[in-house]
C-alpha atoms as a PDB file:
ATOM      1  CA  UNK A   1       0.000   0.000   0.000  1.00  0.00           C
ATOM      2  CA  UNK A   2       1.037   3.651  -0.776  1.00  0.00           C
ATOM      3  CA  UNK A   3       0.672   6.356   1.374  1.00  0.00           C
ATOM      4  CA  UNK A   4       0.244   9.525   1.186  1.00  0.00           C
ATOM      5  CA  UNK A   5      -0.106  12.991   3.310  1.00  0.00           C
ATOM      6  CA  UNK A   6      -1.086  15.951   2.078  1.00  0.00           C
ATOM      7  CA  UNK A   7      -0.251  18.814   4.672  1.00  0.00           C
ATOM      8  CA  UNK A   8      -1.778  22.414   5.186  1.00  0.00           C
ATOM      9  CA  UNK A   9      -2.415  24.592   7.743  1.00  0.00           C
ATOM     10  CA  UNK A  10      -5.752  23.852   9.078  1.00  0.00           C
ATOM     11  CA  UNK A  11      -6.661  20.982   6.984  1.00  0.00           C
ATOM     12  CA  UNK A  12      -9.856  22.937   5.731  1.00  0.00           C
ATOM     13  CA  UNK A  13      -9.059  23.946   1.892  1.00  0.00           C
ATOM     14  CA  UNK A  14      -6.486  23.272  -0.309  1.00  0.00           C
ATOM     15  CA  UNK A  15      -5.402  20.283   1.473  1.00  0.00           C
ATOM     16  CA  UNK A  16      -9.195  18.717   1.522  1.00  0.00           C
ATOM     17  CA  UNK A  17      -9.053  19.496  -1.920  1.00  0.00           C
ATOM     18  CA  UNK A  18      -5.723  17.761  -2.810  1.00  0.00           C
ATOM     19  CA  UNK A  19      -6.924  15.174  -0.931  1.00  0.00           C
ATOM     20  CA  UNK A  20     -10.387  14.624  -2.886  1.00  0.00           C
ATOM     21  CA  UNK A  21      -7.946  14.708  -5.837  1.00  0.00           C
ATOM     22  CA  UNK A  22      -5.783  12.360  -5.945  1.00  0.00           C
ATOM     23  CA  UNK A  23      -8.552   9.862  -3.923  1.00  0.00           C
ATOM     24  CA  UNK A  24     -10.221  10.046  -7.442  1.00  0.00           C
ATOM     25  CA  UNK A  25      -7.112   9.583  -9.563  1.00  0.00           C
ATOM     26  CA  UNK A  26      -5.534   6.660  -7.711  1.00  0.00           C
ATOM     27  CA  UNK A  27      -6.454   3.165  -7.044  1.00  0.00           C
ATOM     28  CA  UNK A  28      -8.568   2.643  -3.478  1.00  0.00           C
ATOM     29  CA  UNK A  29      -6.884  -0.771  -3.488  1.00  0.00           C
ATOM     30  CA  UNK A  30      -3.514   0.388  -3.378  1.00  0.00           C
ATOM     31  CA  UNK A  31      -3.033   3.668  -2.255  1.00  0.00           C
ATOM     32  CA  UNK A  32      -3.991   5.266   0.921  1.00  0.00           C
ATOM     33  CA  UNK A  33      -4.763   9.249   1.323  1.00  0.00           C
ATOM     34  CA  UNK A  34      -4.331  11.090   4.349  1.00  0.00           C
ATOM     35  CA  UNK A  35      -5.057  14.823   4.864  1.00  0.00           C
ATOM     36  CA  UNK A  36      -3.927  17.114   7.647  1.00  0.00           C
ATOM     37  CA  UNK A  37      -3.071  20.383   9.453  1.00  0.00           C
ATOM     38  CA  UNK A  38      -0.649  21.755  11.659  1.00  0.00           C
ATOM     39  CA  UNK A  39      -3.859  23.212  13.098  1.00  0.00           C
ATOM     40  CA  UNK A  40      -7.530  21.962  12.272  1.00  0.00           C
ATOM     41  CA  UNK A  41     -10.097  24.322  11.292  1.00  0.00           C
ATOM     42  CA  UNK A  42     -12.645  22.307   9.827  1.00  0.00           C
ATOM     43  CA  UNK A  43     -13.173  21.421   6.327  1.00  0.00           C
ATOM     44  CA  UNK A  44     -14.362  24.869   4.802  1.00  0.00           C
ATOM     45  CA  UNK A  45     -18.150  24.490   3.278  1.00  0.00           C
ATOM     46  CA  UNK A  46     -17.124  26.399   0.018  1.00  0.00           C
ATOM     47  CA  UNK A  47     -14.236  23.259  -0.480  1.00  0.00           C
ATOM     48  CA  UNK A  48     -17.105  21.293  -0.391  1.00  0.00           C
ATOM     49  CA  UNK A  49     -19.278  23.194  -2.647  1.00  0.00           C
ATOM     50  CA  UNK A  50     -16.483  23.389  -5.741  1.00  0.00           C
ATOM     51  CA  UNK A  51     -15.496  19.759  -4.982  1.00  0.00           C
ATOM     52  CA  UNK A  52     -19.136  18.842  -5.489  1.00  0.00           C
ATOM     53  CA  UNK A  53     -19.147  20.809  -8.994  1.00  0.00           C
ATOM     54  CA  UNK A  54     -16.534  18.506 -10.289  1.00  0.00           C
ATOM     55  CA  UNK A  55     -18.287  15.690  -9.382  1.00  0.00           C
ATOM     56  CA  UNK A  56     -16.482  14.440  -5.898  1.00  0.00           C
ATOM     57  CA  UNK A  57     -17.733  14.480  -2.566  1.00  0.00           C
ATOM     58  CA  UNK A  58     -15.754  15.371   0.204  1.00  0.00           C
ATOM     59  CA  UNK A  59     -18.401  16.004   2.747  1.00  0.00           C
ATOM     60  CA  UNK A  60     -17.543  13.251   4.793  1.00  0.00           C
ATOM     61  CA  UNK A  61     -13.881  14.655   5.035  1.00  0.00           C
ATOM     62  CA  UNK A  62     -12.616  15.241   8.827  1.00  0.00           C
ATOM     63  CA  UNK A  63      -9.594  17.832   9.885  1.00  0.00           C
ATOM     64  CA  UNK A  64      -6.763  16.110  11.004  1.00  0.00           C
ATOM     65  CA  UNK A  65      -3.711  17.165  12.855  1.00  0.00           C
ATOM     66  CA  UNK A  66      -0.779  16.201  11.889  1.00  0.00           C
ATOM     67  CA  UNK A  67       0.424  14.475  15.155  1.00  0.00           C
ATOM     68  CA  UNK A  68      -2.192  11.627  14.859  1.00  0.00           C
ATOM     69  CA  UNK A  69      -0.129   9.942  11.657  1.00  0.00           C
ATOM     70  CA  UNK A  70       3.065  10.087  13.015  1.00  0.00           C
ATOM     71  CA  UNK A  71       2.661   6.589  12.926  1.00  0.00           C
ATOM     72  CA  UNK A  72       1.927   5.992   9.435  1.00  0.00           C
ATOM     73  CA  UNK A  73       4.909   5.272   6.977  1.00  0.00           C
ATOM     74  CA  UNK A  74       4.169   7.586   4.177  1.00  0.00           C
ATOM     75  CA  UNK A  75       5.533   6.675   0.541  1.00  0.00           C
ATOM     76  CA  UNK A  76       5.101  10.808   0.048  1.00  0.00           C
ATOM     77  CA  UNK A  77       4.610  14.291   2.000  1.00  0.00           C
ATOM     78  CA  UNK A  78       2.910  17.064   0.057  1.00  0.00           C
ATOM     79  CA  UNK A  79       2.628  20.110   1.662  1.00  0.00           C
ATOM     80  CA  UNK A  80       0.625  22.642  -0.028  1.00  0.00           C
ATOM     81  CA  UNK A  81       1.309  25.719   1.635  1.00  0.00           C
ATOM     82  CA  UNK A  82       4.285  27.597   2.348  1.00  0.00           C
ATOM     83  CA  UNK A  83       3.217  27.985   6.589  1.00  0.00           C
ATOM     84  CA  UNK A  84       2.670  24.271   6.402  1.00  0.00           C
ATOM     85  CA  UNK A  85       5.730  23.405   5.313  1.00  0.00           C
ATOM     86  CA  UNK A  86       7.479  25.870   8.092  1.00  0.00           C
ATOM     87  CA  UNK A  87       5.373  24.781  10.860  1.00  0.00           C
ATOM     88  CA  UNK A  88       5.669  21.194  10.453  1.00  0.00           C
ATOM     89  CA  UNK A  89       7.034  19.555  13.337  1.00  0.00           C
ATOM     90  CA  UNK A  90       9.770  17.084  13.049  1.00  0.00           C
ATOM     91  CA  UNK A  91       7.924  14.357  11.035  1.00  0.00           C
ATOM     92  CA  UNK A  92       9.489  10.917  11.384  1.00  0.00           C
ATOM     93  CA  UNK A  93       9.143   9.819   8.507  1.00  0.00           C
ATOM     94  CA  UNK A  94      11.501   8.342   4.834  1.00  0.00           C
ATOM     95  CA  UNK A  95       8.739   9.385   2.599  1.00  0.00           C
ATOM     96  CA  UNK A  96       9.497  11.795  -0.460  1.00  0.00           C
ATOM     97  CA  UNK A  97       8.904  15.521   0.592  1.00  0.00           C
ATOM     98  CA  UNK A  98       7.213  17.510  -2.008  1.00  0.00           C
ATOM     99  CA  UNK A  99       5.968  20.992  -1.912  1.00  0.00           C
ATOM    100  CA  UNK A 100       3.767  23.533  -4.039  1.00  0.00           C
ATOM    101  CA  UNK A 101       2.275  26.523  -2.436  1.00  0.00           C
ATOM    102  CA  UNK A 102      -1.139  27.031  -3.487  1.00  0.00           C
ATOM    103  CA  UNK A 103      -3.123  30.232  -3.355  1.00  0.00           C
ATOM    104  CA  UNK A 104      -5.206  30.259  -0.201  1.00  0.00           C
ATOM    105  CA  UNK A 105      -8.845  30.589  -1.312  1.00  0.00           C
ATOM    106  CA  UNK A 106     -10.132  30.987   2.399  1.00  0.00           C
ATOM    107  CA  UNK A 107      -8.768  34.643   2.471  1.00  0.00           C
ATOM    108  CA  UNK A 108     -10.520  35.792  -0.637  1.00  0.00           C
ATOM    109  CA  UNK A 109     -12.295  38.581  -0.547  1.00  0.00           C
ATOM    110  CA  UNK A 110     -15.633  39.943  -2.349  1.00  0.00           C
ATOM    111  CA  UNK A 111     -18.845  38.630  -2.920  1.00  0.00           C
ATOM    112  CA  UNK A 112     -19.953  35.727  -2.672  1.00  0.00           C
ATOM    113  CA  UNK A 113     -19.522  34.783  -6.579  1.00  0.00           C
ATOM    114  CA  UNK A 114     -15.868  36.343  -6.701  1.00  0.00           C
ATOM    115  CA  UNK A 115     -15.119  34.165  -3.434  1.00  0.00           C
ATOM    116  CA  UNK A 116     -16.612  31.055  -5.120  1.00  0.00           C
ATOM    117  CA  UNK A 117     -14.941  31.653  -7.866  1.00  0.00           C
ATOM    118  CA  UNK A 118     -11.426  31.801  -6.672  1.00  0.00           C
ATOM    119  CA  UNK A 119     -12.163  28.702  -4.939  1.00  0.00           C
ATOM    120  CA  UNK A 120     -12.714  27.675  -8.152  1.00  0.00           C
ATOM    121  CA  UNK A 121      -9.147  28.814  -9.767  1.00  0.00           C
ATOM    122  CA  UNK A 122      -7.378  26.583  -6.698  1.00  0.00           C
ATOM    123  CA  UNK A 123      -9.069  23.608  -7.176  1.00  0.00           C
ATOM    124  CA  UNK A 124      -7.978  23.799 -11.173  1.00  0.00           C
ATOM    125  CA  UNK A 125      -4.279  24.195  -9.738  1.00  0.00           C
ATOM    126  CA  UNK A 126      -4.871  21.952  -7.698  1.00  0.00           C
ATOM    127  CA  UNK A 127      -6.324  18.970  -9.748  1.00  0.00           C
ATOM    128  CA  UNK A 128      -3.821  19.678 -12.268  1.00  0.00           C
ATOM    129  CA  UNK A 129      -1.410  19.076  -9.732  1.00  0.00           C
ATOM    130  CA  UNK A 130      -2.650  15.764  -8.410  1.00  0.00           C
ATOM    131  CA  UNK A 131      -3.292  14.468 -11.683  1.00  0.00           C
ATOM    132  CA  UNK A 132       0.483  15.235 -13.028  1.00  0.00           C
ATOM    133  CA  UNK A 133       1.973  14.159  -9.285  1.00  0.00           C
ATOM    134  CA  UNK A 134      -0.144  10.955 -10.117  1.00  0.00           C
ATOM    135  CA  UNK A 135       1.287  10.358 -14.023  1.00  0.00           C
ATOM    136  CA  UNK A 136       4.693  10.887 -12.478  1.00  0.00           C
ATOM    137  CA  UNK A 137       5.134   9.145  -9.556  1.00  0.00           C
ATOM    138  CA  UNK A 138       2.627   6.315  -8.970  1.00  0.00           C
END
């Protein structure tokens, strides 16, 4: 089994999103996705919303801390933030690092439209992402 953590800040956006992602572009059978925070905020409604408009559900998602898969031996890391990557404690783990700071869509400003909409623009970077970290590594 292959598995993987994505890592964020508060578990609620872009790392929900990542984690939707690559669920749906990787075999159940023999990989294994984990999302968490350094912090948990809950998993933001809008995340939900956008996910939904590409066809995946991630309404059942939980926020995570980090801490509770120190355990786990992870094949790869992703962190997906910048403060995430700095405010990760000492993980103990072999697994591949990777990193690619996304855009946080939880600070955008505007109506409700313009927000939804630059929730929008992530998850395209981000679903571009999984689906190329997917072609090249797994």
């Amino acid at each position: 089994m292959i598995n993987i953590l994505v890592l964020c800040t508060g578990n609620s956006c872009r790392s929900q999103i990542a984690h939707g992602y690559l669920e749906h572009f990787t075999d159940k059978k023999k990989v294994k996705i984990y999302s968490a925070g350094v912090e948990t905020h809950g998993v933001n409604p809008k995340a939900i919303i956008i996910m939904k408009e590409d066809g995946i559900d991630i309404s059942d998602y939980t926020s995570n801390n980090v801490e509770e898969y120190f355990e786990i031996p992870f094949n790869y890391i992703i962190t997906v933030c910048d403060n995430a990557k700095e405010r990760c404690p000492f993980f103990p783990s072999k697994a591949v690092k990777l990193h690619y700071n996304f855009p946080d869509p939880a600070k955008a400003v505007g109506n409700e439209e313009e927000i939804l909409n630059e929730f929008r623009n992530v998850r395209e970077l981000i679903k571009i992402y999984c689906d190329e970290f997917v072609t090249t590594n797994l």
